[in-house]
C-alpha atoms as a PDB file:
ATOM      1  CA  UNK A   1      21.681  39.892 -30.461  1.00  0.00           C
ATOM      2  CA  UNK A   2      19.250  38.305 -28.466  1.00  0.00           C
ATOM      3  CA  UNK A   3      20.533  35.386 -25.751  1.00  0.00           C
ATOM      4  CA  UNK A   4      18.410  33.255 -27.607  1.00  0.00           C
ATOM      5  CA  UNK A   5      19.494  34.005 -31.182  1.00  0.00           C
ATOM      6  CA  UNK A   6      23.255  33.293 -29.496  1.00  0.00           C
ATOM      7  CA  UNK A   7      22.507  30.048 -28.417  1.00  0.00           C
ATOM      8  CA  UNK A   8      20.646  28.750 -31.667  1.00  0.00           C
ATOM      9  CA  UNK A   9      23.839  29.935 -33.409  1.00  0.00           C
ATOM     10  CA  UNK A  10      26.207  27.792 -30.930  1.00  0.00           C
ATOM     11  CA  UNK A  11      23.482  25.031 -31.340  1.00  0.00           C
ATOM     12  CA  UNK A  12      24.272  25.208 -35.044  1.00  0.00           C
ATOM     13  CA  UNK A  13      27.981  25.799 -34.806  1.00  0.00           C
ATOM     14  CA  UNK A  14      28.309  22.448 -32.589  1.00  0.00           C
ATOM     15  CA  UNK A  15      25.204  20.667 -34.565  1.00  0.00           C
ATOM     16  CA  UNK A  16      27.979  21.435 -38.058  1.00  0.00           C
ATOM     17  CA  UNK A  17      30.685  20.226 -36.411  1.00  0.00           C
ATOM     18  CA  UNK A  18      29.238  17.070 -35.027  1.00  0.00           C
ATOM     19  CA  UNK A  19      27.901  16.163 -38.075  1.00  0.00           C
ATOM     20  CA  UNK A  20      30.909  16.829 -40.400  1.00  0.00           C
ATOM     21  CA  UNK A  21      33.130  14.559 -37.960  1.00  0.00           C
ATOM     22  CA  UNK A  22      30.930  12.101 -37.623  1.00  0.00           C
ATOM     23  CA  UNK A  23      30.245  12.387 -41.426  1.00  0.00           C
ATOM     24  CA  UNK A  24      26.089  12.083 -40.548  1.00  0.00           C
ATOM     25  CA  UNK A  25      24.216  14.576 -42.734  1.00  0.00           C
ATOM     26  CA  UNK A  26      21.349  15.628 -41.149  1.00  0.00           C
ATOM     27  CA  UNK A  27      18.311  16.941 -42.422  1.00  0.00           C
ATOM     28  CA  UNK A  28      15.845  19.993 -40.953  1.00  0.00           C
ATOM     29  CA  UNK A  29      13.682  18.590 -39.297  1.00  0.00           C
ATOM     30  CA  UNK A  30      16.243  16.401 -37.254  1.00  0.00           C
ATOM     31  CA  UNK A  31      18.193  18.998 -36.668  1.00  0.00           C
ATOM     32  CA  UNK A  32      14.648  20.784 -35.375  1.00  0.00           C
ATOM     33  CA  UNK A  33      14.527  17.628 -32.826  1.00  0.00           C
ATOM     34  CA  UNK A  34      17.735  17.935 -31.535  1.00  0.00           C
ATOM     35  CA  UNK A  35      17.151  21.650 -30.951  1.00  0.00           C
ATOM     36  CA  UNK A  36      13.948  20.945 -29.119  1.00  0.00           C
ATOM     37  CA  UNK A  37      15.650  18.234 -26.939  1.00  0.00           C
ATOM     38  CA  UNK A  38      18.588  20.698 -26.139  1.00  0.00           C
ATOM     39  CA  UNK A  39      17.524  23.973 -26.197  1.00  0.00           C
ATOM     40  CA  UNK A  40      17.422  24.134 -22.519  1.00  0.00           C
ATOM     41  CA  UNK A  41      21.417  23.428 -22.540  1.00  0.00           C
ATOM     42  CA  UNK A  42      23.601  26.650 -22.054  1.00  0.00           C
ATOM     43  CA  UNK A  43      26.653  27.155 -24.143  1.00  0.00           C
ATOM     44  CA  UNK A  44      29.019  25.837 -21.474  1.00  0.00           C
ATOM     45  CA  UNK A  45      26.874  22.151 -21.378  1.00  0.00           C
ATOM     46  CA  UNK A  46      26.459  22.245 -24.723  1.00  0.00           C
ATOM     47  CA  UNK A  47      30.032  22.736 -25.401  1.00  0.00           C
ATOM     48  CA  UNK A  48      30.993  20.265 -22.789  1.00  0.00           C
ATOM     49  CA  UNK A  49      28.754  17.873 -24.332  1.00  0.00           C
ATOM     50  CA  UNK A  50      29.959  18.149 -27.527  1.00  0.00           C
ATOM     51  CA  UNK A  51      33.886  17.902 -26.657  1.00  0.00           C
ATOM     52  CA  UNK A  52      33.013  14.684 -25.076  1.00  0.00           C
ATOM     53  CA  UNK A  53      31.008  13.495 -28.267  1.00  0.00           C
ATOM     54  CA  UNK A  54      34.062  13.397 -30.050  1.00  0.00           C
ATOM     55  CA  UNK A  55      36.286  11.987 -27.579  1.00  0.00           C
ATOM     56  CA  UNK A  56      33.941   9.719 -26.228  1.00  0.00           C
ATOM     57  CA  UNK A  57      31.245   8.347 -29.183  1.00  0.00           C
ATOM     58  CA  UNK A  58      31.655   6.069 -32.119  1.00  0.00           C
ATOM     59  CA  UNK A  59      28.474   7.342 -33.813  1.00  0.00           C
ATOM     60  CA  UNK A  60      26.894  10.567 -33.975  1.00  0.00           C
ATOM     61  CA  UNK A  61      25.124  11.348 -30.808  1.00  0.00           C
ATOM     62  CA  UNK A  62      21.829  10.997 -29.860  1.00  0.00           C
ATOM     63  CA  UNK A  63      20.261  14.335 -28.074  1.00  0.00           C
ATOM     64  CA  UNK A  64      19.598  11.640 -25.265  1.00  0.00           C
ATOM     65  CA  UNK A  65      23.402  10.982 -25.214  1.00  0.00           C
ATOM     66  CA  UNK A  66      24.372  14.375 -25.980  1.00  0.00           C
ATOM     67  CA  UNK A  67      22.226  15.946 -22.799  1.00  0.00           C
ATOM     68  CA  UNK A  68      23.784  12.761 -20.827  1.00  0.00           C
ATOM     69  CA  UNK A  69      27.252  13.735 -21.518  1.00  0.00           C
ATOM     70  CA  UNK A  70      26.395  17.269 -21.056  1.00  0.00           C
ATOM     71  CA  UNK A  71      26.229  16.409 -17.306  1.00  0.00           C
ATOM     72  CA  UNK A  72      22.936  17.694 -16.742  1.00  0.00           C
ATOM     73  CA  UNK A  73      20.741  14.549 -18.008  1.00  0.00           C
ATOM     74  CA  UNK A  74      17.279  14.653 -16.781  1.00  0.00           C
ATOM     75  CA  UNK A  75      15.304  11.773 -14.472  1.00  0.00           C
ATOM     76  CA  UNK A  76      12.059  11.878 -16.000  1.00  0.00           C
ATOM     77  CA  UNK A  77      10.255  10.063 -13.219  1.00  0.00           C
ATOM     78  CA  UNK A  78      12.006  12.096 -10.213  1.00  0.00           C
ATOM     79  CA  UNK A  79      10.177  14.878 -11.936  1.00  0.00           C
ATOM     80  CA  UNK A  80       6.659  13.450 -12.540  1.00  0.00           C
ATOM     81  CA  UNK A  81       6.718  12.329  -8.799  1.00  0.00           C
ATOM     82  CA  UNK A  82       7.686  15.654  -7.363  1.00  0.00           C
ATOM     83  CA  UNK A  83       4.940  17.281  -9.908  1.00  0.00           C
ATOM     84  CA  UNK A  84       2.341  14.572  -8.376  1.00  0.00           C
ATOM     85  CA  UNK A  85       3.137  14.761  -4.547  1.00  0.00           C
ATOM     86  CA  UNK A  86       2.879  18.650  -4.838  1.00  0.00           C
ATOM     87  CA  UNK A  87      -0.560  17.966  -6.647  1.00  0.00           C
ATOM     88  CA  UNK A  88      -1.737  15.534  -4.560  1.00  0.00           C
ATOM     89  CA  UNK A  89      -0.794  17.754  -1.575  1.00  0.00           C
ATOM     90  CA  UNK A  90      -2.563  20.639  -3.090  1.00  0.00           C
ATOM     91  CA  UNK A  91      -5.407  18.984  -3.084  1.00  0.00           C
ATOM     92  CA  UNK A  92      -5.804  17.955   0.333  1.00  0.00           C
ATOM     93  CA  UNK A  93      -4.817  21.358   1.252  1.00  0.00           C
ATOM     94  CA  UNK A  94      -7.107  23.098  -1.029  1.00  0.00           C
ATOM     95  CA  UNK A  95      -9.349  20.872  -2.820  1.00  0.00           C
ATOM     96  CA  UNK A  96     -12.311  22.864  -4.824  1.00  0.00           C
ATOM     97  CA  UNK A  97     -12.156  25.924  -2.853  1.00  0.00           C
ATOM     98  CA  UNK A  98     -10.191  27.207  -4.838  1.00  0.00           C
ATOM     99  CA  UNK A  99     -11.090  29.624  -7.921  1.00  0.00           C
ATOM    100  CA  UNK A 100      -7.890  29.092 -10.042  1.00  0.00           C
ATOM    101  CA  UNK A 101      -4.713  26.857  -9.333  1.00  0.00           C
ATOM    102  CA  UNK A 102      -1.516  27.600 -10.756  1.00  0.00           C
ATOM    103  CA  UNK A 103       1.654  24.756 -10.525  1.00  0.00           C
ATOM    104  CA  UNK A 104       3.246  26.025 -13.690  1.00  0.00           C
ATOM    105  CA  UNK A 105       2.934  25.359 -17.913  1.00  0.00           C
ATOM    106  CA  UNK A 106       4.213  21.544 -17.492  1.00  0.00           C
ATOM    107  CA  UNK A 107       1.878  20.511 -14.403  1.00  0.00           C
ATOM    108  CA  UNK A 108      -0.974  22.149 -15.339  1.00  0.00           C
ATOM    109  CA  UNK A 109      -1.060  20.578 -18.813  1.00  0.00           C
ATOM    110  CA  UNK A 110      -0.793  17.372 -17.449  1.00  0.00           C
ATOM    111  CA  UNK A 111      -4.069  17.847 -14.706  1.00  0.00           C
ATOM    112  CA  UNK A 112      -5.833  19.777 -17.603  1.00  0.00           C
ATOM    113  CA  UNK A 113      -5.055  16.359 -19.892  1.00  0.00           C
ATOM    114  CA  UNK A 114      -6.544  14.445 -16.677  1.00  0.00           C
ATOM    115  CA  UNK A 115      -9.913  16.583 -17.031  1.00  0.00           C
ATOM    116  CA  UNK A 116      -8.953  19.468 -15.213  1.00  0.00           C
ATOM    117  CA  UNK A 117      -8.245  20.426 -11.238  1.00  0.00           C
ATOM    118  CA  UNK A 118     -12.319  19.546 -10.530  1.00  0.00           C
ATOM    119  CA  UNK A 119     -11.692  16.161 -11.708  1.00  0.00           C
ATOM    120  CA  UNK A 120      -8.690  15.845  -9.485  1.00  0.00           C
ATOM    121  CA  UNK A 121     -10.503  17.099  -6.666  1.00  0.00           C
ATOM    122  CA  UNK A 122     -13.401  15.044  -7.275  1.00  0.00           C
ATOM    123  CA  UNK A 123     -11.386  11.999  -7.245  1.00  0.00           C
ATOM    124  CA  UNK A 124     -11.747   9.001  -4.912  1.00  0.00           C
ATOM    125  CA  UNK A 125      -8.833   8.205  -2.780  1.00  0.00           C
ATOM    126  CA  UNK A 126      -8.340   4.867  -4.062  1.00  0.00           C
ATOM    127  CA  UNK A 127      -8.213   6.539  -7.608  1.00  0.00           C
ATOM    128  CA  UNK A 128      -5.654   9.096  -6.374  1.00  0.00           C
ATOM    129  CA  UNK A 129      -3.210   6.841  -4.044  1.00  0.00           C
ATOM    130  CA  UNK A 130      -0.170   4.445  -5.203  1.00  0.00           C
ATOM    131  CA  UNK A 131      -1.503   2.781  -6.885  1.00  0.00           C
ATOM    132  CA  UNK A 132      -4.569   4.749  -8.550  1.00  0.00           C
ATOM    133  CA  UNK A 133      -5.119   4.925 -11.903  1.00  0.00           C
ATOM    134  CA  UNK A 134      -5.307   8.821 -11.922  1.00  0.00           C
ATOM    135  CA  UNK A 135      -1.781   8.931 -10.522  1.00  0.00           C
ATOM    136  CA  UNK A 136      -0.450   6.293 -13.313  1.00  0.00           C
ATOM    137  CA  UNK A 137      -2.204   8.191 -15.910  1.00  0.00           C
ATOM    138  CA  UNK A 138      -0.312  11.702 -14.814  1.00  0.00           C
ATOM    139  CA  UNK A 139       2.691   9.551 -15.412  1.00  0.00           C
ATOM    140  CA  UNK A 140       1.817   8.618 -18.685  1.00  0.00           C
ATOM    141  CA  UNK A 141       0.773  12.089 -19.722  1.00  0.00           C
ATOM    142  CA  UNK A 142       4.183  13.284 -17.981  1.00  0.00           C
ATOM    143  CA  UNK A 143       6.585  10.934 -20.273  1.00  0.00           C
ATOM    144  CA  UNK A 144       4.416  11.721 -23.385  1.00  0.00           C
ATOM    145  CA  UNK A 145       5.072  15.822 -22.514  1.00  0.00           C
ATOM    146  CA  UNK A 146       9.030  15.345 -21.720  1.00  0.00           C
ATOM    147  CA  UNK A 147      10.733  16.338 -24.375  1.00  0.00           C
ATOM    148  CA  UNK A 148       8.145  19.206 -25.929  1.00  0.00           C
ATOM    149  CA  UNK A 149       9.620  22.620 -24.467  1.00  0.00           C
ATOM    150  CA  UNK A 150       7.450  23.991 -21.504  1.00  0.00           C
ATOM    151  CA  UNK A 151       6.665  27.272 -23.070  1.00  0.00           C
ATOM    152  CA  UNK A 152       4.902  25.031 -26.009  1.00  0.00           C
ATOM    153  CA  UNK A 153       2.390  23.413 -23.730  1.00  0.00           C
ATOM    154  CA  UNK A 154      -0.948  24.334 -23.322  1.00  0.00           C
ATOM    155  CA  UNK A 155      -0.515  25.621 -19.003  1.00  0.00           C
ATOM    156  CA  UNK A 156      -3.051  28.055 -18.057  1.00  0.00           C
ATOM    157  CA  UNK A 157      -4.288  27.972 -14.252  1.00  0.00           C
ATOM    158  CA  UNK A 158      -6.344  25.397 -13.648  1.00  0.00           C
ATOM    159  CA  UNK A 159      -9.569  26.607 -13.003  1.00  0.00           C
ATOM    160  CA  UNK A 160     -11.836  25.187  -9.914  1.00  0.00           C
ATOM    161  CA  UNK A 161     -15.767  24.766  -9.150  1.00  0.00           C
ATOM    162  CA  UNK A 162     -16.227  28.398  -7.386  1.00  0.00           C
ATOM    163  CA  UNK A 163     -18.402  30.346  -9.995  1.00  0.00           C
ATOM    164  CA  UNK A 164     -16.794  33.638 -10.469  1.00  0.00           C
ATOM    165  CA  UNK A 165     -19.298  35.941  -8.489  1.00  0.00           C
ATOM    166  CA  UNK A 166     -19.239  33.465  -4.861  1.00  0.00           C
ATOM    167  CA  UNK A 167     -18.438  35.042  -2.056  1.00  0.00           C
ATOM    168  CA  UNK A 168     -17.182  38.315  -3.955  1.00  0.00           C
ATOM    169  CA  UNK A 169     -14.483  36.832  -6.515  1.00  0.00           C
ATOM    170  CA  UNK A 170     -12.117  33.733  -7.282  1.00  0.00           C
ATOM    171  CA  UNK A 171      -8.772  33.497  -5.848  1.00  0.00           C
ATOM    172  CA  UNK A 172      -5.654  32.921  -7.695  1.00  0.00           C
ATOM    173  CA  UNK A 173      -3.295  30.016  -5.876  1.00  0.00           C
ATOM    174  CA  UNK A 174       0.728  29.555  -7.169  1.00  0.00           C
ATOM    175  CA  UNK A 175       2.072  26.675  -6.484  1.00  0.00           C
ATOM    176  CA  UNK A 176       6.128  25.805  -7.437  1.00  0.00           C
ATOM    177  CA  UNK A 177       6.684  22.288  -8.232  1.00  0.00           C
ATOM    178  CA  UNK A 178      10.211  21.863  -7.141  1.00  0.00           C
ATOM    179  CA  UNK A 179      12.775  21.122  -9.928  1.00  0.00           C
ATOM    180  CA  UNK A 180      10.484  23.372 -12.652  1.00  0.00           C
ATOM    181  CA  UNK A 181       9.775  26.739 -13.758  1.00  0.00           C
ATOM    182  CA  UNK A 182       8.861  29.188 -11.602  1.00  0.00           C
ATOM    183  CA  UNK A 183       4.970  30.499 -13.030  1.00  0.00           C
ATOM    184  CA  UNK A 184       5.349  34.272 -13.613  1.00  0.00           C
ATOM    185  CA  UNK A 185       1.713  35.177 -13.112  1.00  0.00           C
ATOM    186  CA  UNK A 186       1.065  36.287  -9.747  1.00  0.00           C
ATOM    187  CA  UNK A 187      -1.156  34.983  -6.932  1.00  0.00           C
ATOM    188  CA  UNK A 188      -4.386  36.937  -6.473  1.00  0.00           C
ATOM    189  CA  UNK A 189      -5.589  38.257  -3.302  1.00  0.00           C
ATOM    190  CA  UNK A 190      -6.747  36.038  -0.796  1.00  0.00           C
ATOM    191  CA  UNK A 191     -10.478  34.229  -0.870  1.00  0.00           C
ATOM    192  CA  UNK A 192     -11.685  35.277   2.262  1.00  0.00           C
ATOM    193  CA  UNK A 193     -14.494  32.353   2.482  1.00  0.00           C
ATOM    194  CA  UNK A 194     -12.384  29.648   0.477  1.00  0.00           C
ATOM    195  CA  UNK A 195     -10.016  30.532   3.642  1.00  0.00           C
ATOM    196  CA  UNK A 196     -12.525  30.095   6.075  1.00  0.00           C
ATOM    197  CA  UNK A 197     -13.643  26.726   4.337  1.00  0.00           C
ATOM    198  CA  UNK A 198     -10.090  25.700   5.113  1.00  0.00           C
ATOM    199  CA  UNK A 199      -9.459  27.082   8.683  1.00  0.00           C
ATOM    200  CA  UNK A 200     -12.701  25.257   9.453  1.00  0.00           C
ATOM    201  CA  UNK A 201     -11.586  22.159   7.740  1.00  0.00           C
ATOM    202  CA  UNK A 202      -8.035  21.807   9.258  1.00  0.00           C
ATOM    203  CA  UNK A 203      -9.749  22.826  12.479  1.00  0.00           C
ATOM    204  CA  UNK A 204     -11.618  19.785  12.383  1.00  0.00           C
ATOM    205  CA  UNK A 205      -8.895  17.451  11.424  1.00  0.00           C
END
């Protein structure tokens, strides 16, 4: 039995029982949306949350209330603004030099939904800066992607404005947001003139 087979069958165990005590039928495709909202629960949170469900709630839960009384509800804008600071630091630091850029399935949806890392890079400070319109639209996109699972969103690397053949190949860059998934595809080896662009750059500044 697979770890996630076990947990879909404690989601439905504790999906049964909240919905029998709080006499709420509930139909597939809401129990579908819970799943999607809670799926990243364990068994111990989910359990938790559910024990205080019936102790604690009039009505049948919300996933919002469940994941709240889980203990482990999420701050939607902490996470967009540590996703955009280590954006907007990545592009200071490596701007179009780079052949592909790689923050993760979640991030790099959102910059691909903003036109892509060139755009980004491309981007006026005024557009990019508290309070630019690029940054409020990441936030928008953000919210919009929060409750879709991050394995369901469109994340390749972002790719940059280096044509494949420059300078003998593209370089691959990871960066981890902090609070997200860590990307399992691997940096490639370093760009030698990308880094040179860079040395020269900071050099300079």
């Amino acid at each position: 039995m697979t770890e996630q087979l076990s947990k879909r069958q404690a989601f439905g165990t504790a999906m049964a029982l909240l919905s029998a005590t709080f006499n709420r039928a509930l139909t597939g495709p809401a129990l579908e949306g819970y799943w999607m909202a809670l799926e990243h629960l364990d068994e111990a949170d989910l359990k938790r949350a559910v024990t205080r469900a019936l102790a604690e709630c009039k009505f049948m839960p919300t996933p919002a209330e469940l994941i709240a009384l889980s203990g482990h509800a999420r701050n939607i804008a902490a996470e967009c603004a540590t996703a955009w600071e280590t954006v907007r630091r990545s592009i200071d630091r490596y701007d179009y030099t780079v052949g592909t850029i790689d923050f993760g399935n979640r991030t790099n949806a959102v910059v691909a939904n903003l036109g892509g890392w060139d755009t980004l890079c491309k981007a006026s400070l005024a557009e990019l800066d508290n309070p630019g319109w690029l940054r409020k639209r990441f936030e928008e996109v953000w919210a919009s992607f929060a409750n879709l699972p991050d394995d369901s969103l469109r994340g390749d690397p972002l790719p940059g404005a280096l044509p494949a053949s420059w300078m003998g190949g593209r370089p691959n860059v990871v960066v981890q947001v902090p609070g997200q998934p860590a990307t399992k595809r691997l940096p490639g080896k370093p760009h030698a003139a990308a880094a040179l662009v860079r040395e020269l750059a900071e050099a300079k500044s």
